[in-house]
Protein backbone atom coordinates (compact mmCIF):
# COMPACT_ATOMS: atom_id res chain seq x y z
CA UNK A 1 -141.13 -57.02 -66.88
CA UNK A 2 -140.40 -59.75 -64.62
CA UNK A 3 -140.73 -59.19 -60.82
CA UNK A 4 -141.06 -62.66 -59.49
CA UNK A 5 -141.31 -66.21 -60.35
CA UNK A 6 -141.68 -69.01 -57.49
CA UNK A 7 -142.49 -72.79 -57.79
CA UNK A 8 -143.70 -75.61 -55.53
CA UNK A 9 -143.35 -79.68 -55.78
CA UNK A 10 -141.79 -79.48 -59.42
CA UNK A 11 -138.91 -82.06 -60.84
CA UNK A 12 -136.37 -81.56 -57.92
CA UNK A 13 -137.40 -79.00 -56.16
CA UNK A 14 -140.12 -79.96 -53.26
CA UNK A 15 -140.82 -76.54 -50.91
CA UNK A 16 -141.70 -73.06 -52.75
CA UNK A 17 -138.84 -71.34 -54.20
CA UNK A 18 -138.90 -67.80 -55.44
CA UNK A 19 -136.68 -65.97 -57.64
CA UNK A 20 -136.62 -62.29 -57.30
CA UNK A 21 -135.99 -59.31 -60.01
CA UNK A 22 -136.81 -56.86 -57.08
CA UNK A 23 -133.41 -54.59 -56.68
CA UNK A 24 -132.49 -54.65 -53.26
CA UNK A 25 -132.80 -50.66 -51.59
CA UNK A 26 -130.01 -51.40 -49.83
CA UNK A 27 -127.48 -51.97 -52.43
CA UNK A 28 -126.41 -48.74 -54.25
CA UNK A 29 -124.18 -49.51 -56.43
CA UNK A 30 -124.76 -49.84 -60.14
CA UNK A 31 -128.19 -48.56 -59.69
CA UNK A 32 -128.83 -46.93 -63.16
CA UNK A 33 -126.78 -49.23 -65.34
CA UNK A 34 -128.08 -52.66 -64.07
CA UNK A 35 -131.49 -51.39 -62.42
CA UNK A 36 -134.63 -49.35 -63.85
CA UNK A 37 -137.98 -48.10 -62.78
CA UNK A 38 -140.65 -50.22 -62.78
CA UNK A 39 -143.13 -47.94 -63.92
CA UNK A 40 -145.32 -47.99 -61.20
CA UNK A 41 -145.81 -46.70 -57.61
CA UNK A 42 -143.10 -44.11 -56.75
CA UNK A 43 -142.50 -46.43 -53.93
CA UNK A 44 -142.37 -49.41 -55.49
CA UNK A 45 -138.67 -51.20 -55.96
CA UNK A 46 -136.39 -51.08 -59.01
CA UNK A 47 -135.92 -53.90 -61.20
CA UNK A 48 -132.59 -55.91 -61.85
CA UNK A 49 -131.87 -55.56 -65.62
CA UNK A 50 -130.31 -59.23 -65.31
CA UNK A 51 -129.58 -62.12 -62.67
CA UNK A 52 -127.17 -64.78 -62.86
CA UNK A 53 -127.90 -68.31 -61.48
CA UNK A 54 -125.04 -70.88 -59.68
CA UNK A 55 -124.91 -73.94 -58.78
CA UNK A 56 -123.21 -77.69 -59.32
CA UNK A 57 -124.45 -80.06 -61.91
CA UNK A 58 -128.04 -81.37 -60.82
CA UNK A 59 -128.72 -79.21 -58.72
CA UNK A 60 -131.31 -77.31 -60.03
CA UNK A 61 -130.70 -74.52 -62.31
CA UNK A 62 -132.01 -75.86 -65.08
CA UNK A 63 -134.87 -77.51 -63.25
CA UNK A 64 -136.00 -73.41 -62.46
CA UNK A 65 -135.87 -72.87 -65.74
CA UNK A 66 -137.64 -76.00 -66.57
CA UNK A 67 -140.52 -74.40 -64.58
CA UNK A 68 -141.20 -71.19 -66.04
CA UNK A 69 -141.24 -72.71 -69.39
CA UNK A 70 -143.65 -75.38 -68.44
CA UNK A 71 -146.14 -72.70 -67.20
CA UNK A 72 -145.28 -70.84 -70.41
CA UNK A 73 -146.31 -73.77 -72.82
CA UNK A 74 -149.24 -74.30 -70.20
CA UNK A 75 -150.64 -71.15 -70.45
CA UNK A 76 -150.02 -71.02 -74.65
CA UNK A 77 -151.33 -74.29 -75.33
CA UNK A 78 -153.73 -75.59 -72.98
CA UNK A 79 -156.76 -75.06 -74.49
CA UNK A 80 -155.85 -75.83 -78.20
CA UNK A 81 -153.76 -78.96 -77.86
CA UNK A 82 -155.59 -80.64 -74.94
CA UNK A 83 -158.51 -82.99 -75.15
CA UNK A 84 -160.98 -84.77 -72.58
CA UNK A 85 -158.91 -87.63 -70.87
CA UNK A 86 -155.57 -85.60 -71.65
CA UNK A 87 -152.39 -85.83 -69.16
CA UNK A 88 -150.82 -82.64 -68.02
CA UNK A 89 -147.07 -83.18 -68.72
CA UNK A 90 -146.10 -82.49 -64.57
CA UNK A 91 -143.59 -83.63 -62.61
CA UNK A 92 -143.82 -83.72 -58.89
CA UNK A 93 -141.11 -84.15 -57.08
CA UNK A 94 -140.66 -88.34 -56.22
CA UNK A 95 -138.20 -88.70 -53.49
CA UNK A 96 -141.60 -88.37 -50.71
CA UNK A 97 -144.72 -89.96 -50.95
CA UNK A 98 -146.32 -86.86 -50.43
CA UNK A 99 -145.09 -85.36 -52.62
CA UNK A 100 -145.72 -87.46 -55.48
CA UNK A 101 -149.62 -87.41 -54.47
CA UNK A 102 -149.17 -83.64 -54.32
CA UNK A 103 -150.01 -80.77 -56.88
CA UNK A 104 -147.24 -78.74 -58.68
CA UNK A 105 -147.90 -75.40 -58.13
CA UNK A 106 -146.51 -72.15 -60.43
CA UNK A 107 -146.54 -68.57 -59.42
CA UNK A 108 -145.46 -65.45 -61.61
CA UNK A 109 -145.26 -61.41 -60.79
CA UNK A 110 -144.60 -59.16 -63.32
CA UNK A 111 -146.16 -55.99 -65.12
CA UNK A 112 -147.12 -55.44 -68.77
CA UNK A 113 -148.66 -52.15 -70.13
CA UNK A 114 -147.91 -50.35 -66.73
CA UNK A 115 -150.35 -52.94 -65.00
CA UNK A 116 -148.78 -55.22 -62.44
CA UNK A 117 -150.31 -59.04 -62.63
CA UNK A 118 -149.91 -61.99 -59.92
CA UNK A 119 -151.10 -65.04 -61.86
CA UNK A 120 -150.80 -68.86 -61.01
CA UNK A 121 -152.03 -72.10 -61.02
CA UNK A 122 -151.43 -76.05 -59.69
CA UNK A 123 -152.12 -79.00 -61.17
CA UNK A 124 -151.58 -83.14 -61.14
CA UNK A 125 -151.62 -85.05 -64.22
CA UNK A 126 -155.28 -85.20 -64.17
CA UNK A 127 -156.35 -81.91 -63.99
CA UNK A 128 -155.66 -78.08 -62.59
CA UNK A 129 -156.90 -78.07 -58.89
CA UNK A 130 -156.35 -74.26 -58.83
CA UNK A 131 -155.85 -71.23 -60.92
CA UNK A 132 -155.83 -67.22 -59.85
CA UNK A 133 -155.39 -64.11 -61.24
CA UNK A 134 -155.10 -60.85 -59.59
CA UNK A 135 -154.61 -57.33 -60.97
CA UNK A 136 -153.29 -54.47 -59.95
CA UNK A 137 -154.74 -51.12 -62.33
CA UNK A 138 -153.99 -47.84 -60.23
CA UNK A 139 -151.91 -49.88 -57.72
CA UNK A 140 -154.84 -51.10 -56.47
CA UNK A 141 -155.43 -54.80 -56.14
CA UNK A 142 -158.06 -56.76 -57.81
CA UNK A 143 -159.43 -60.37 -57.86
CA UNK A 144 -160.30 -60.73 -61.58
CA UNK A 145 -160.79 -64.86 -61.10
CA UNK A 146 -160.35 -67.70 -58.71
CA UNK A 147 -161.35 -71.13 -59.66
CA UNK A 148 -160.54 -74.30 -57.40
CA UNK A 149 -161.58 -77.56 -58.25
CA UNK A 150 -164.18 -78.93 -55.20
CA UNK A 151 -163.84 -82.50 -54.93
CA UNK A 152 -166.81 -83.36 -53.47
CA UNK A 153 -168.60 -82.08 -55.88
CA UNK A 154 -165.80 -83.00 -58.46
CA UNK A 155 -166.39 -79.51 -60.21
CA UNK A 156 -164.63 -76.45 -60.60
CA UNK A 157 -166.11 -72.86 -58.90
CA UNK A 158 -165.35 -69.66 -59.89
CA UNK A 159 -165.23 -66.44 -58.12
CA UNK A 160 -165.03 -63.61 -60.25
CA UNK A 161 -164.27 -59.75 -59.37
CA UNK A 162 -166.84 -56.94 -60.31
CA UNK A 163 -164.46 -55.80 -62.73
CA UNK A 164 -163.95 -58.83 -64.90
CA UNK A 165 -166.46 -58.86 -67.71
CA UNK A 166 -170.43 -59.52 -67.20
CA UNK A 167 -171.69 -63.28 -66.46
CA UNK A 168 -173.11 -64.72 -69.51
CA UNK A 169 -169.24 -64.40 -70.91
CA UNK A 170 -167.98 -65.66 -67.53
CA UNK A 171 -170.44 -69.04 -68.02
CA UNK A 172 -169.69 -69.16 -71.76
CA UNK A 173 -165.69 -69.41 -70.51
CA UNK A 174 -166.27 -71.80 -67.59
CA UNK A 175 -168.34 -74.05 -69.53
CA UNK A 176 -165.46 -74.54 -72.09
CA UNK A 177 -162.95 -74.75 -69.56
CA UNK A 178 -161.75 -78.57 -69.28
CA UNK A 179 -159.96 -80.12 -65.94
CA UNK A 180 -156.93 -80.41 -67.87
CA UNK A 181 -157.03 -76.21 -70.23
CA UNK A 182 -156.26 -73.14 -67.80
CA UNK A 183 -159.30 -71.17 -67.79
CA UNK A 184 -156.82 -67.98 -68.40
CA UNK A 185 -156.54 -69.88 -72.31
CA UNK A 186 -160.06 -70.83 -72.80
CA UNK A 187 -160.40 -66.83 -72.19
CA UNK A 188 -158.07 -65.75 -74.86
CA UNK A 189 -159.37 -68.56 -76.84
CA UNK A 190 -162.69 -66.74 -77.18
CA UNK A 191 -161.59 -63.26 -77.92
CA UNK A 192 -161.54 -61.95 -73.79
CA UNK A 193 -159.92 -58.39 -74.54
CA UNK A 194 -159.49 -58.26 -71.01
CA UNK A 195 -157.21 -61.12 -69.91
CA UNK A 196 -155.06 -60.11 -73.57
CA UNK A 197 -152.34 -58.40 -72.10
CA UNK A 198 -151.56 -61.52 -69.05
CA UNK A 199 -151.75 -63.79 -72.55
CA UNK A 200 -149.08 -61.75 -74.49
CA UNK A 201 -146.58 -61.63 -71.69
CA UNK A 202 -146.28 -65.49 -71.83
CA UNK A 203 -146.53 -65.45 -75.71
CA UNK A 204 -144.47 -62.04 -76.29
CA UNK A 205 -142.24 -60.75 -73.65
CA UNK A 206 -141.20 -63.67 -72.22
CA UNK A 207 -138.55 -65.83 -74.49
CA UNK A 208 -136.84 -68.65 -73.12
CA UNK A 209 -133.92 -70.27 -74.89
CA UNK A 210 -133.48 -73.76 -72.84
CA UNK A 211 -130.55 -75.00 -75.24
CA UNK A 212 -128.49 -72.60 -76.75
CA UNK A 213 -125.95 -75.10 -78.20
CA UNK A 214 -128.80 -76.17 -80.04
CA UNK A 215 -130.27 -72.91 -80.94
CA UNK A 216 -131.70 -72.75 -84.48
CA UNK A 217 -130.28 -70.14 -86.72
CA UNK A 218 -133.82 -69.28 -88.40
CA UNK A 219 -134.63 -66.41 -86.42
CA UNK A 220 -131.42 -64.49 -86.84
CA UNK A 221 -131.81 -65.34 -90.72
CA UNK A 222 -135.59 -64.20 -90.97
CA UNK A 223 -134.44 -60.83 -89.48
CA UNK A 224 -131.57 -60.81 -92.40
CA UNK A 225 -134.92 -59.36 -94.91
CA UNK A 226 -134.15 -56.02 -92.95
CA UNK A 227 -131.10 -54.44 -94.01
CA UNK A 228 -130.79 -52.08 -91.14
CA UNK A 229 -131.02 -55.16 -88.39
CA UNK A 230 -128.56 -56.97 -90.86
CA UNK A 231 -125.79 -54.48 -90.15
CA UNK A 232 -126.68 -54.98 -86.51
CA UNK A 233 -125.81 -58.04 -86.58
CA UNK A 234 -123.04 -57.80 -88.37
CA UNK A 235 -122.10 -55.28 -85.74
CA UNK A 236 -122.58 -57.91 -82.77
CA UNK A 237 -120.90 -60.38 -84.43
CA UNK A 238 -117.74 -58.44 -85.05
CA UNK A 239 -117.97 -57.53 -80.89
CA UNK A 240 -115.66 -60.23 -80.27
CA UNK A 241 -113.20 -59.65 -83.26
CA UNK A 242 -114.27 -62.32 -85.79
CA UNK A 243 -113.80 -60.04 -88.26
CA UNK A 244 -116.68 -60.31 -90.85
CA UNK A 245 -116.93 -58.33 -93.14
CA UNK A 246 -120.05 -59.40 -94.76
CA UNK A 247 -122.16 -62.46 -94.07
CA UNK A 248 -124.64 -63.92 -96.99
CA UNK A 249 -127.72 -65.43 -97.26
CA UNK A 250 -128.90 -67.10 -100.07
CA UNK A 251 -132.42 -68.86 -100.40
CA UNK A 252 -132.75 -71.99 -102.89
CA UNK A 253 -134.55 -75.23 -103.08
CA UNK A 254 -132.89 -77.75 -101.18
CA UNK A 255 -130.31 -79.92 -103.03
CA UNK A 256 -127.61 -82.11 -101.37
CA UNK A 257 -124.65 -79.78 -102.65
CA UNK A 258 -126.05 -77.64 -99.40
CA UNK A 259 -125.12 -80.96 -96.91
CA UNK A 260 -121.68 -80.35 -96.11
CA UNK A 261 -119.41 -83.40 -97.17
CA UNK A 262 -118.65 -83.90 -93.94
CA UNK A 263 -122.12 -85.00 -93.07
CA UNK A 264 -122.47 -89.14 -92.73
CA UNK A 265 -123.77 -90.54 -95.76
CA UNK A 266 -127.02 -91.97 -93.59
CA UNK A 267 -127.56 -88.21 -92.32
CA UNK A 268 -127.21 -86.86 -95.74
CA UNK A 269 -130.10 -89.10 -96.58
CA UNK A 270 -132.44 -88.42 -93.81
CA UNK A 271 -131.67 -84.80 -94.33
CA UNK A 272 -132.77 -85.29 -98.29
CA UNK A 273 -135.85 -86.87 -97.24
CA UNK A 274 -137.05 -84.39 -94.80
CA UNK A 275 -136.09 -81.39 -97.15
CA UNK A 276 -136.87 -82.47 -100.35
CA UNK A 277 -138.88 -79.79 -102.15
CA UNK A 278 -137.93 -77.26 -99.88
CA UNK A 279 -136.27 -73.91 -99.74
CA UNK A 280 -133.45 -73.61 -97.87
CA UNK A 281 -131.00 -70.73 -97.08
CA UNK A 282 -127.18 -71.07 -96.68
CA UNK A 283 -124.86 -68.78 -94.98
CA UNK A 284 -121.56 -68.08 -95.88
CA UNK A 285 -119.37 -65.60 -93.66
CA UNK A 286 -117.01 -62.98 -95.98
CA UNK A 287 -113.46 -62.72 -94.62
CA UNK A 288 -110.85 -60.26 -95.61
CA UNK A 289 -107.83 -61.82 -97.68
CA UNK A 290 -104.83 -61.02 -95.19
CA UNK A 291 -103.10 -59.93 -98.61
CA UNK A 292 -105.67 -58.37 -100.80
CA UNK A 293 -108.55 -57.84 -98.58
CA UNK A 294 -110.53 -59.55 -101.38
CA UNK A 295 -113.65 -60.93 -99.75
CA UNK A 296 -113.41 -64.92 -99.30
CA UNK A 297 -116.81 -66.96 -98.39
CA UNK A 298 -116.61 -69.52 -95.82
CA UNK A 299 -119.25 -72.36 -95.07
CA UNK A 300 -120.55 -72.32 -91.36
CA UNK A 301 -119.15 -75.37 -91.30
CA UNK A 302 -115.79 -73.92 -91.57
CA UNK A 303 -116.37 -71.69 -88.78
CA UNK A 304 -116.32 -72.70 -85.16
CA UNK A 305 -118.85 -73.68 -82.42
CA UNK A 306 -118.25 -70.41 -81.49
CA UNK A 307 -118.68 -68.08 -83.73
CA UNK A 308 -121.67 -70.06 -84.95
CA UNK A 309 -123.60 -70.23 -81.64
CA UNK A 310 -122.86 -66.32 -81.66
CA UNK A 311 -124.66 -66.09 -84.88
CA UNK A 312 -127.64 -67.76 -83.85
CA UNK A 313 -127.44 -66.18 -80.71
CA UNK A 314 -127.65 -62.54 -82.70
CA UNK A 315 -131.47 -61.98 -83.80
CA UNK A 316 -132.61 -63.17 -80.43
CA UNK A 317 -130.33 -61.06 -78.41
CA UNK A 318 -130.71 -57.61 -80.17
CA UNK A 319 -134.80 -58.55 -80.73
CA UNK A 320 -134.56 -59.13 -76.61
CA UNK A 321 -132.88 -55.34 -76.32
CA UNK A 322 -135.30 -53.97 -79.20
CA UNK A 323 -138.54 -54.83 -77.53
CA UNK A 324 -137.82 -54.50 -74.05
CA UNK A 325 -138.82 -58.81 -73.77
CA UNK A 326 -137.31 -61.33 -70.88
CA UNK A 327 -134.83 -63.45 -72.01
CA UNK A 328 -134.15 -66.64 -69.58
CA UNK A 329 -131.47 -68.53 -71.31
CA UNK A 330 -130.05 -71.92 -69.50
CA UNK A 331 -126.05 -72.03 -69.58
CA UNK A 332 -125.46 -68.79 -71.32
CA UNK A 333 -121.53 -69.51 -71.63
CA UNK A 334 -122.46 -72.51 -73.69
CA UNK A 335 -119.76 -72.70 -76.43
CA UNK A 336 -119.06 -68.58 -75.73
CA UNK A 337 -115.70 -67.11 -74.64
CA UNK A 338 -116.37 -65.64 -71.01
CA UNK A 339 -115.24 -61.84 -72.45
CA UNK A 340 -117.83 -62.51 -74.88
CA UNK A 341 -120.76 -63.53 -71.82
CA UNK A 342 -119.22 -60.60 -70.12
CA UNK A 343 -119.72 -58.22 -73.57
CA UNK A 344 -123.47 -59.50 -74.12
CA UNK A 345 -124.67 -58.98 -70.41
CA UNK A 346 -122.87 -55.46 -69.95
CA UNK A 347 -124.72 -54.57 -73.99
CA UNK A 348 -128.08 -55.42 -71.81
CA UNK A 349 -126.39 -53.30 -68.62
CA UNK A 350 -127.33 -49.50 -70.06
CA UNK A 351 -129.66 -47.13 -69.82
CA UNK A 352 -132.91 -46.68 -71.62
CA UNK A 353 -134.15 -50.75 -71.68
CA UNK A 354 -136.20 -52.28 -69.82
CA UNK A 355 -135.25 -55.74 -71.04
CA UNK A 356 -134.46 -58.46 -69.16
CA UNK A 357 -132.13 -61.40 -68.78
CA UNK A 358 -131.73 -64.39 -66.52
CA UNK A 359 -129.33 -67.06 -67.23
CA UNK A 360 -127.63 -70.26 -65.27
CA UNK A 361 -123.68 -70.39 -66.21
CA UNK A 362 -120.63 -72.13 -64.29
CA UNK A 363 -118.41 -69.15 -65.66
CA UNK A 364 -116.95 -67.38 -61.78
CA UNK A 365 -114.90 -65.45 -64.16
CA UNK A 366 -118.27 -63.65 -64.36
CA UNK A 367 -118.61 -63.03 -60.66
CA UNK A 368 -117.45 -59.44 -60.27
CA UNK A 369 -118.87 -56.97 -58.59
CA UNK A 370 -118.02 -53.99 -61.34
CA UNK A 371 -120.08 -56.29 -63.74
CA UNK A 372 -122.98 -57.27 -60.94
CA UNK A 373 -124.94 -55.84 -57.92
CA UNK A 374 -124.89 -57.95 -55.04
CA UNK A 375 -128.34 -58.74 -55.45
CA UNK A 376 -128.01 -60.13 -59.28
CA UNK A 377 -126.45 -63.46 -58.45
CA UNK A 378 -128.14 -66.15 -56.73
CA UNK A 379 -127.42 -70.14 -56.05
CA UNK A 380 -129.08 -73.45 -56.33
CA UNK A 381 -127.73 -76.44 -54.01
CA UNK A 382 -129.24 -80.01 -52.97
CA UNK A 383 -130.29 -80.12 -49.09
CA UNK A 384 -130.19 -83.29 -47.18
CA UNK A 385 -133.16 -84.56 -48.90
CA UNK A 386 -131.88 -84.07 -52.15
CA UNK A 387 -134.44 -81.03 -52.95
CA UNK A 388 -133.30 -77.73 -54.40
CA UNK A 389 -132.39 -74.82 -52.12
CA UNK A 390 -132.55 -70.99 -54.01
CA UNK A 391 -131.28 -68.57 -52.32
CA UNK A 392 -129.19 -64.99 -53.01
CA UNK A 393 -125.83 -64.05 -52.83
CA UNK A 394 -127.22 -61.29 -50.70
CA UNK A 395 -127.92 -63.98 -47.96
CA UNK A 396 -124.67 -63.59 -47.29
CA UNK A 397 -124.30 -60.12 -46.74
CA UNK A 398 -121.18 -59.78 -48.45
CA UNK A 399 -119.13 -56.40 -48.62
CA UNK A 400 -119.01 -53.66 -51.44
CA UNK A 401 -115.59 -55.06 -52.90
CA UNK A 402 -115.83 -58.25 -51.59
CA UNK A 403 -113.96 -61.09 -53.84
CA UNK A 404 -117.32 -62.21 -55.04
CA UNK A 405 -115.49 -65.10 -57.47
CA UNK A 406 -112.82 -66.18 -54.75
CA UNK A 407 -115.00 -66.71 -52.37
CA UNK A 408 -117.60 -68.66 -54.40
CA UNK A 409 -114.66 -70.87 -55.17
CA UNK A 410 -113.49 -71.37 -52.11
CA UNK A 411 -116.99 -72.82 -50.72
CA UNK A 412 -118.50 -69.47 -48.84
CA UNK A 413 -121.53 -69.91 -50.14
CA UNK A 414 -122.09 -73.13 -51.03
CA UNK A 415 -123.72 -74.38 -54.55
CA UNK A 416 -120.17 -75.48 -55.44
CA UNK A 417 -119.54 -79.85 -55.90
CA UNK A 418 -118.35 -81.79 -53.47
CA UNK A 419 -115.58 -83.84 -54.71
CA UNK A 420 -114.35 -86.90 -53.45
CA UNK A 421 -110.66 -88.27 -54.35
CA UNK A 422 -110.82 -91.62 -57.47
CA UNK A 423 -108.38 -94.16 -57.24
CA UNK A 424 -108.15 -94.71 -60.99
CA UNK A 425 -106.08 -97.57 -60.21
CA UNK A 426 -107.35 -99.53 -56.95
CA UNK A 427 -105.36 -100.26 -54.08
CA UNK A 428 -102.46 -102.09 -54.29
């Protein structure tokens, strides 16, 4: 579960900016639909099931996003992809000479197996400069590691907690531990049991779907083996009355009668190339005949950008919902109807989940307050120096009731474009 995410100096956004899954005490409504218990201290605050993220073009969103998947791939990859001499794939923000010179930094809360973790790092394109880790079993808190890179000495030093596991592992881990490989994936490299359930949160829980117009449909059709998710999907697919009635998958080696005619003749034969002596599966969608309700197949090319994105969209989704995972999912209403946005977030809206979903959209249609709490819906806007600004609809302290959509349109607060009048045709 997802509690907090923040980031420093990263593509356009220059000071730290934090997005919050903490529910708000103050806000009452919706509590058990878009809310749950964290799990931990009786105290401690209820989590928003989803939040929704506004904003003009450029100014951000997607850079947020950007963020959390870089640390992601960071903290998957590290170790096993990088070698001695390596860049680190960062990008400061380059509007301020400072800034360029200056670290990235990345910042997570959340809690996995009833354990709440605060993990981070920073890092240039030479190497990570710092990297913590702190734990919190029993509520209490916990140091488990600290390393900082001491340029004077131009080496890294550890501190380690008494709980984290005895020092000839901890010198075995440092030693492999390159300027440019989190320590936290040297760890899990060599088997640390410890640091295993920080390391499946990145590689597990957390899915992040930074294109969904180009989302590929192999996951939906892997879970097609299981009959019982198959009619699930079915199910979600007929949620917006497409009316399918049976959709089938059929796995053969690759020939060009599975290019659709449609395809340019140089695509066909790059695609021939690339697949040639491999399997492939096709999908055809089964449609009523309005007259004999005979089942008719039709291609997915016949079928529109809608209805396909929904389909790849499917296995995801319900996997998301199954496992309790965080889905963070840039422009959401990409190629969907808003009722069917509106469907999939109130399907994640219900009791007994504890997944999670954050997702950047342009759809106000969306901005209601008997489909969001107050606190769900935040904003990204440029300041004067061109930086992002994220900050909460609750900033604004708006009523119970309040217009939420109206009143984003109209420019209360802010993260809408500023439009200036085109003379198409000059001045006379």
């Amino acid at each position: 579960m997802l509690i907090e995410f923040s980031v420093t100096n990263f593509r356009s956004i220059l000071e730290r900016q934090t997005l919050s899954m903490a529910a708000s005490a103050y806000f009452k409504e919706l509590e058990e639909l878009n809310t749950f218990a964290s799990g931990l201290a009786e105290n401690a605050p209820r989590l928003l099931r989803s939040t929704a993220l506004y904003g003009p073009n450029a100014s951000g969103k997607s850079t947020l996003i950007q963020a959390l998947q870089f640390m992601q791939d960071r903290v998957e990859n590290s170790q096993k992809e990088s070698q001695a001499g390596d860049e680190i794939e960062t990008t400061p923000f380059k509007l301020s000479a400072r800034s360029r010179e200056a670290d990235s930094t990345f910042e997570i809360v959340f809690v996995e197996t009833n354990v709440r973790y605060e993990y981070g790092f920073s890092c240039n394109r030479q190497r990570f400069t710092e990297e913590w880790l702190f734990a919190y079993p029993n509520g209490r808190p916990q140091k488990w590691f600290h390393r900082v890179y001491d340029a004077a000495a131009d080496k890294d030093v550890y501190k380690f907690s008494t709980s984290f596991l005895g020092d000839r592992k901890r010198q075995d881990w440092k030693a492999q531990a390159r300027q440019n490989a989190l320590f936290l994936s040297v760890a899990i490299q060599l088997n640390n049991k410890q640091l295993k359930p920080v390391f499946s949160w990145f590689h597990q829980r957390l899915q992040i779907i930074a294109a969904p117009q180009r989302l590929s449909v192999a996951y939906t059709l892997n879970k097609f083996k299981n009959e019982a998710i198959k009619k699930k999907i079915i199910g979600f697919m007929n949620t917006s009355d497409l009316a399918i009635a049976d959709i089938e998958v059929k796995t053969a080696p690759f020939s060009l009668e599975m290019i659709s005619k449609e395809t340019p003749i140089d695509v066909r034969g790059e695609l021939a190339k690339r697949f040639e002596n491999h399997d492939l599966s096709t999908v055809k969608f089964m449609h009523a005949d309005i007259e004999t309700q005979a089942l008719i197949a039709m291609d997915q090319s016949e079928e529109s950008d809608g209805t396909r994105a929904l389909f790849a969209f499917a296995g995801p989704w319900l996997d998301v919902i199954e496992h309790d995972r965080v889905l963070v999912v840039d422009e959401l209403d990409s190629s969907l109807h808003p009722l069917v946005v509106q469907h999939l977030v109130k399907r994640l809206h219900h009791a007994g989940t504890k997944a999670q979903l954050v997702f950047t959209t342009h759809d106000a249609t969306l901005l209601s307050q008997s489909l969001f709490r107050r606190d769900q819906i935040w904003f990204t806007e440029k300041d004067k120096n061109s930086s992002t600004r994220l900050y909460p609809l609750s900033d604004f302290s708006p009523r119970e009731n309040e217009a939420i959509e109206r009143g984003y349109l109209n420019g209360r607060y802010g993260a809408i474009p500023f439009l200036k009048d085109l003379d198409f045709y000059g001045v006379g």
